[in-house]
Protein backbone atom coordinates (compact mmCIF):
# COMPACT_ATOMS: atom_id res chain seq x y z
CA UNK A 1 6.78 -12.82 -4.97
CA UNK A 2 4.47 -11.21 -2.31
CA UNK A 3 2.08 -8.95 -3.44
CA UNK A 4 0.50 -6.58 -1.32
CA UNK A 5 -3.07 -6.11 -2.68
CA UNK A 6 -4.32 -2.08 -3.35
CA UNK A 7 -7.43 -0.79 -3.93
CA UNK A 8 -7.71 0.33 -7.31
CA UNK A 9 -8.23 4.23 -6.74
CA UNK A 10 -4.59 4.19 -4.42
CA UNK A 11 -2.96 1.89 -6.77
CA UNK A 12 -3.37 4.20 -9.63
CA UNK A 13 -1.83 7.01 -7.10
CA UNK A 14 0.88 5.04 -6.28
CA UNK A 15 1.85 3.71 -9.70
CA UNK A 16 1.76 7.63 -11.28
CA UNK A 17 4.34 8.51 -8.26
CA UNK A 18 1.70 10.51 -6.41
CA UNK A 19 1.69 8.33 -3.70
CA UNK A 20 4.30 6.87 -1.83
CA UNK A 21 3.33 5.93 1.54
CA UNK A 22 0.69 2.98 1.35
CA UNK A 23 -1.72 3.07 4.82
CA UNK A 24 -2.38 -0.28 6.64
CA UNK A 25 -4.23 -0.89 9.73
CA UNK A 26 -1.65 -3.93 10.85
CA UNK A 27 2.27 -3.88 10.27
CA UNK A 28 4.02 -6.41 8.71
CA UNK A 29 7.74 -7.04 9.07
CA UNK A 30 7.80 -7.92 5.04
CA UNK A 31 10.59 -5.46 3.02
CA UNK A 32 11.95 -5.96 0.03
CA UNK A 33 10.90 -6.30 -3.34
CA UNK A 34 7.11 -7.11 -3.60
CA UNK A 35 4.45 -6.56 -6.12
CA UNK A 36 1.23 -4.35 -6.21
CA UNK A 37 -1.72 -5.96 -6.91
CA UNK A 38 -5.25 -5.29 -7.87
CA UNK A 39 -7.76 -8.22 -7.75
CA UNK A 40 -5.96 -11.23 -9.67
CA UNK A 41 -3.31 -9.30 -11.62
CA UNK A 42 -0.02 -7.66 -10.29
CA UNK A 43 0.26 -3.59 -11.92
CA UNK A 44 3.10 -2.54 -10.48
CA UNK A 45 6.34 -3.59 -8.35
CA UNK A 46 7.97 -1.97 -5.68
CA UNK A 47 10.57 -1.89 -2.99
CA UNK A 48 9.29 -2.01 0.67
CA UNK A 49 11.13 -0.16 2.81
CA UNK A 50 10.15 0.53 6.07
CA UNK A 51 7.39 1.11 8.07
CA UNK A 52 6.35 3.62 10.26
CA UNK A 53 3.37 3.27 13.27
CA UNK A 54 2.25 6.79 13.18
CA UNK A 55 -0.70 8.57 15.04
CA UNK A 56 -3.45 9.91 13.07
CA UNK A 57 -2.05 13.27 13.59
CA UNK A 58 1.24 12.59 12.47
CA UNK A 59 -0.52 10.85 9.43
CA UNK A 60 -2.44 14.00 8.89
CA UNK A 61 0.88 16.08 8.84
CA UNK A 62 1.90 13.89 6.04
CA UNK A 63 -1.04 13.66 3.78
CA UNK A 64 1.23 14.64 0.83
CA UNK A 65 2.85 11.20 0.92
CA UNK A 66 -0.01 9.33 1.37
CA UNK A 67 -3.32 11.36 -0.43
CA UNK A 68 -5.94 9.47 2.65
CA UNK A 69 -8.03 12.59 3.90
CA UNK A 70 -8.65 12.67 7.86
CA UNK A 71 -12.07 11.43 6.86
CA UNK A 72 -10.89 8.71 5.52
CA UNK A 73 -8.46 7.80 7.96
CA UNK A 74 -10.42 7.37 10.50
CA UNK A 75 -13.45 5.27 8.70
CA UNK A 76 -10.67 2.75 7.43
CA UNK A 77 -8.68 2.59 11.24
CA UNK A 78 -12.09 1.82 12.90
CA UNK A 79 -11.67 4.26 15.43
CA UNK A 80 -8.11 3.23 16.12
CA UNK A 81 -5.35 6.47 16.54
CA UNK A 82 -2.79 5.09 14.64
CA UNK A 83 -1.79 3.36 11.73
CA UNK A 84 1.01 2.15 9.78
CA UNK A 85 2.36 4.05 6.72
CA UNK A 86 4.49 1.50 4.29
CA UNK A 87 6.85 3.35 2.51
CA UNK A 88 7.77 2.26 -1.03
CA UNK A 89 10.64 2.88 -3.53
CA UNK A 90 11.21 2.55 -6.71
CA UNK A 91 8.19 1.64 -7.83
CA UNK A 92 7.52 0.60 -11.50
CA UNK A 93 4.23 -0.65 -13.50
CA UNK A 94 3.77 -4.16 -14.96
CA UNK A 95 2.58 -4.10 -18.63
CA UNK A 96 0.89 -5.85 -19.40
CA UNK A 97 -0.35 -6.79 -15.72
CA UNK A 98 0.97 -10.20 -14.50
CA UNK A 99 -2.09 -12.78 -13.11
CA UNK A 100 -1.56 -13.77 -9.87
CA UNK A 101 -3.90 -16.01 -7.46
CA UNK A 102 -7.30 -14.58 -5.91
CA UNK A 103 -6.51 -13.08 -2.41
CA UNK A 104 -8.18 -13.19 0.66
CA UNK A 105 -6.48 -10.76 2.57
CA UNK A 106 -3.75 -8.08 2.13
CA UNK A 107 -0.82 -10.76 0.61
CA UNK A 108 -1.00 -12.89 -1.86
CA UNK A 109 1.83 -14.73 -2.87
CA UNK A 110 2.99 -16.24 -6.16
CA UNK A 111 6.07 -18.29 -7.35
């Protein structure tokens, strides 16, 4: 399974349904079922279903879907205007959390 690896702090949102829109600075043409991961465990699974480049202002329109103040926003994007929202589904936590390999990047994948 791929796992797309989350900070901690937007995890949490995510997996308490406060969050559904995850922020990236790159897309990725990955959908489907893929876990959410924190460091070397998976918390959480989740469908991927699209993904939207968006302008900061049109991210800043729809904070409620993804809690990242404009602050934020713009430290993370270095400077860029845009972003890319990934918009999960039916998201569900793992429990207990699943180990999965160290990653070095966003992805991490495991069999």
């Amino acid at each position: 399974m791929r796992n797309l690896i989350i900070h901690r702090k937007w995890l949490n949102l995510i997996l308490s349904g406060e969050k559904t829109w995850e922020i990236r600075s790159r897309n990725t043409s990955i959908r489907g079922q893929i876990g959410l991961g924190y460091r070397k465990y998976r918390h959480g699974i989740a469908s991927l279903v699209d993904v939207k480049k968006m302008t900061l202002e049109e991210l800043e329109r729809d904070f409620d879907k993804h809690k990242v103040t404009p602050k934020e926003l713009e430290k993370y994007l270095h400077g860029k205007n845009y972003g890319y929202a990934y918009i999960l589904k039916d998201v569900k936590k793992v429990d207990p959390p699943v180990p999965i390999p160290p990653s070095y990047g966003n992805w991490v994948y495991d069999k």
